[in-house]
N, C-alpha and C. Protein backbone atom coordinates (compact mmCIF):
# COMPACT_ATOMS: atom_id res chain seq x y z
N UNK A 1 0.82 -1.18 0.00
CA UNK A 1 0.00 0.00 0.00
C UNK A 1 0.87 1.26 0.00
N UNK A 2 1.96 1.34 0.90
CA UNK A 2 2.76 2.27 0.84
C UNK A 2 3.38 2.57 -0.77
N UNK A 3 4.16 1.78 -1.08
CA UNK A 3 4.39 1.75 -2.35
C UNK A 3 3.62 2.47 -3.39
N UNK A 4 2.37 1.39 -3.38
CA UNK A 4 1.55 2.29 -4.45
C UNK A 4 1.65 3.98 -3.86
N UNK A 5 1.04 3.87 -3.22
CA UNK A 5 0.46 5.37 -2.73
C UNK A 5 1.68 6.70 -2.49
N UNK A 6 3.06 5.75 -2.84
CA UNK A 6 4.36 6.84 -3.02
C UNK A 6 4.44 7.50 -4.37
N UNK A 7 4.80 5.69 -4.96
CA UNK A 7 5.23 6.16 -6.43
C UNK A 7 4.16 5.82 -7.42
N UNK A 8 2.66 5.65 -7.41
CA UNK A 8 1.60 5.08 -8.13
C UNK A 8 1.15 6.28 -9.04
N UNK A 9 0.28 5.49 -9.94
CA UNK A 9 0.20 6.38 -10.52
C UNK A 9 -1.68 6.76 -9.83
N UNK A 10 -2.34 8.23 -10.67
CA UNK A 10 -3.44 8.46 -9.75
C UNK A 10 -4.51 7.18 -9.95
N UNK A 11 -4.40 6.37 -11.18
CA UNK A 11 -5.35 5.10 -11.06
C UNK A 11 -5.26 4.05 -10.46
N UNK A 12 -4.08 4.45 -9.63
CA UNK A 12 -3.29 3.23 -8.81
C UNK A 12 -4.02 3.76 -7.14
N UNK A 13 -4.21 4.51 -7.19
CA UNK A 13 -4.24 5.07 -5.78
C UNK A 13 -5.90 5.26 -5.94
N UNK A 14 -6.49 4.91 -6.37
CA UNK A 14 -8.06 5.27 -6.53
C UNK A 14 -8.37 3.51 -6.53
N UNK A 15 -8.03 2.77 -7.49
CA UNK A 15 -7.84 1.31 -7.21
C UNK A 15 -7.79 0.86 -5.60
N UNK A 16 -6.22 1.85 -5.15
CA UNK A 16 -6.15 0.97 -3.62
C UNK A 16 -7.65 1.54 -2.68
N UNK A 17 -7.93 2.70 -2.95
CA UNK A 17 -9.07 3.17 -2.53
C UNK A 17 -10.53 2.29 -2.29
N UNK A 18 -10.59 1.88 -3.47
CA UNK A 18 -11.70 0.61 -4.12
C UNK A 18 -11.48 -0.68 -3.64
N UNK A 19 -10.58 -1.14 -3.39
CA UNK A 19 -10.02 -2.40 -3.09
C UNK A 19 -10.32 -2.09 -1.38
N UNK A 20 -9.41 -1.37 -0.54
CA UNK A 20 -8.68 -1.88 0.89
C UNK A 20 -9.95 -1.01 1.42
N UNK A 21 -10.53 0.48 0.77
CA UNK A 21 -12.09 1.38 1.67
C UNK A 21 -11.15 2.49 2.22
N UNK A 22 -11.76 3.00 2.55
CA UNK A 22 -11.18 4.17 3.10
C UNK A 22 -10.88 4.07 4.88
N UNK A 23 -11.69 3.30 5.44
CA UNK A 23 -11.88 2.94 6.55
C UNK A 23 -10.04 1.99 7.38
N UNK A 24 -10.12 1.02 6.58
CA UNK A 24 -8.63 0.33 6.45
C UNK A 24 -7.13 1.25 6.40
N UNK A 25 -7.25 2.09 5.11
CA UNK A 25 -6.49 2.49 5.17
C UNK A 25 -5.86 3.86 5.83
N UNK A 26 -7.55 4.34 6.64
CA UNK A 26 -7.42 5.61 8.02
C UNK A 26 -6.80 4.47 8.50
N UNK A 27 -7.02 3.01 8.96
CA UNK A 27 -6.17 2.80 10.28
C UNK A 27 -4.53 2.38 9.99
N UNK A 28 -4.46 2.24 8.93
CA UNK A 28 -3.04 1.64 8.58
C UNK A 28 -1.61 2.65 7.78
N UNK A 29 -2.33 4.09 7.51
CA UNK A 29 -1.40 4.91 7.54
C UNK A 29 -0.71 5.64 8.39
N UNK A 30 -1.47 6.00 9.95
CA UNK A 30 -0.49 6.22 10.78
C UNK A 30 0.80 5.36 11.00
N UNK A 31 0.42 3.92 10.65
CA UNK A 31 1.74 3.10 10.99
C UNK A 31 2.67 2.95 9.98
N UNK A 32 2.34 3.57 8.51
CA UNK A 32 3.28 3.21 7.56
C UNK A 32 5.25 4.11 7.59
N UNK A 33 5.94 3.35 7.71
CA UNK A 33 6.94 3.99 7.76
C UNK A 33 7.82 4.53 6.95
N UNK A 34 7.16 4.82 5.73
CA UNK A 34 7.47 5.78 4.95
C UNK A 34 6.40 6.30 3.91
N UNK A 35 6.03 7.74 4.06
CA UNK A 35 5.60 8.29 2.96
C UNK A 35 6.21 9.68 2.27
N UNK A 36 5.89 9.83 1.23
CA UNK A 36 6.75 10.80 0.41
C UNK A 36 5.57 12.09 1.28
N UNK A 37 6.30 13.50 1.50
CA UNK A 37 5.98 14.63 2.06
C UNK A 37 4.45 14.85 0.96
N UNK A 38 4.49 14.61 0.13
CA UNK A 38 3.11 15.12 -0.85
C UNK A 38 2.18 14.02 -0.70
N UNK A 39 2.50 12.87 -0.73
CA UNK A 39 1.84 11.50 -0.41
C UNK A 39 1.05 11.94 1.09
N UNK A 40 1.75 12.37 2.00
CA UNK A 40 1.23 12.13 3.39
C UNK A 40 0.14 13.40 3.67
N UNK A 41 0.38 14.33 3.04
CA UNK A 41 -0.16 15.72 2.95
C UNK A 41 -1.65 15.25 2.71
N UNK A 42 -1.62 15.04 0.91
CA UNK A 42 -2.91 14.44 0.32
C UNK A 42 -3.84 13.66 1.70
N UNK A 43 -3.33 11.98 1.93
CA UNK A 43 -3.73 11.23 2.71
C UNK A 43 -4.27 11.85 4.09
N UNK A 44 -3.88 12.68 4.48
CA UNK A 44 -4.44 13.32 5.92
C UNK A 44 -5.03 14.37 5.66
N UNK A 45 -5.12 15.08 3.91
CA UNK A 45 -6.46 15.65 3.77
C UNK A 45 -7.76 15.15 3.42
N UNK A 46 -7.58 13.91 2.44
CA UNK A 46 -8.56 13.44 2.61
C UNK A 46 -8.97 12.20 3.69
N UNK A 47 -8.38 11.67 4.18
CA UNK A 47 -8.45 10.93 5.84
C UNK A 47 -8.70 11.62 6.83
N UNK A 48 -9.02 12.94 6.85
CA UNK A 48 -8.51 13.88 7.89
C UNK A 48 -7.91 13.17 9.40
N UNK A 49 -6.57 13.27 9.20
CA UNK A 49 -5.84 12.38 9.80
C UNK A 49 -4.69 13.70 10.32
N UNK A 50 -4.42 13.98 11.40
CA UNK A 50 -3.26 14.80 11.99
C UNK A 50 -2.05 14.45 11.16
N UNK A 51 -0.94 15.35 10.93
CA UNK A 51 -0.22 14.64 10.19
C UNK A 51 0.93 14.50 11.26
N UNK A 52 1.15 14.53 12.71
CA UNK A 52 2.02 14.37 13.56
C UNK A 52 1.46 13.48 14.19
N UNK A 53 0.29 12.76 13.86
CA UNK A 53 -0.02 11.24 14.43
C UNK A 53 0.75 10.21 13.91
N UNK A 54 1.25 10.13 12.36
CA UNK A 54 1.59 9.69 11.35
C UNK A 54 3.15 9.04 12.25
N UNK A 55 3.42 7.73 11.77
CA UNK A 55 4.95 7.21 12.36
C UNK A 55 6.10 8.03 11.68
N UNK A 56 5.92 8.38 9.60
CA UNK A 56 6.44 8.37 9.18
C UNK A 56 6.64 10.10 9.20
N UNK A 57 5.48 10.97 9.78
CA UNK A 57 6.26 11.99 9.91
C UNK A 57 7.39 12.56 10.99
N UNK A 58 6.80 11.72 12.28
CA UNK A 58 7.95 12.10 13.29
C UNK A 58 8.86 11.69 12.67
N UNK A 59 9.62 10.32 12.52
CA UNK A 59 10.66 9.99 11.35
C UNK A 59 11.04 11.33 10.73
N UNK A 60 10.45 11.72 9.67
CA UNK A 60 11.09 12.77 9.10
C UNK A 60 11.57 14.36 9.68
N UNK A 61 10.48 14.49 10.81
CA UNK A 61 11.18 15.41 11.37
C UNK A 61 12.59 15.00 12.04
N UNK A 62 12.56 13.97 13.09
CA UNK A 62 13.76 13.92 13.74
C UNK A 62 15.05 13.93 12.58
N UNK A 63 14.89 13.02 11.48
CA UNK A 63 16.01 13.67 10.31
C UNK A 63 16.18 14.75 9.31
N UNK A 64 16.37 15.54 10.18
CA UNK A 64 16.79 17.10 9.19
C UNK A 64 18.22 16.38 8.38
N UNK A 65 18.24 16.92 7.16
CA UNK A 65 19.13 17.03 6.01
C UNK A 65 20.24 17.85 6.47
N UNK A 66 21.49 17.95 5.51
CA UNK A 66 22.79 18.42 6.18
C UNK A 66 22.79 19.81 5.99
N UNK A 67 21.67 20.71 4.78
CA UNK A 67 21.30 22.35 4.99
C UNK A 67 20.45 22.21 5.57
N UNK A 68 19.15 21.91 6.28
CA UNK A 68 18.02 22.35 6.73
C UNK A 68 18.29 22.40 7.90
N UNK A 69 18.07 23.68 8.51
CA UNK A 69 17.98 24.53 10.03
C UNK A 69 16.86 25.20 10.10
């Protein structure tokens, strides 16, 4: 699911929609441990889902890059 929903394309991600419900995949994206910054954005607008509930955003905060201050 992660996968698709990183690098999919938009009929890929409307598919997983159809397939897994919307219901499934509110409970299984807080735990995914990686999503791309635009991926996770989308998903917790339409999930309305906090996006600091998310595993994969604390993850990304605690790793700042070697310019970002």
């Amino acid at each position: 699911m992660e996968k698709v929903l990183n690098y999919g394309l938009w009929s890929d991600v409307v598919a997983i929609f159809k397939f897994y419900g919307r219901d499934r995949i509110r409970r299984e994206i807080p735990q995914a441990a990686y999503l791309k910054k635009t991926a996770l954005s989308f998903l917790c607008l339409v999930l309305d889902l906090p996006e600091n509930e998310c595993k994969c955003y604390a993850k990304t905060q605690s790793n700042l890059g070697h310019w970002q201050h």
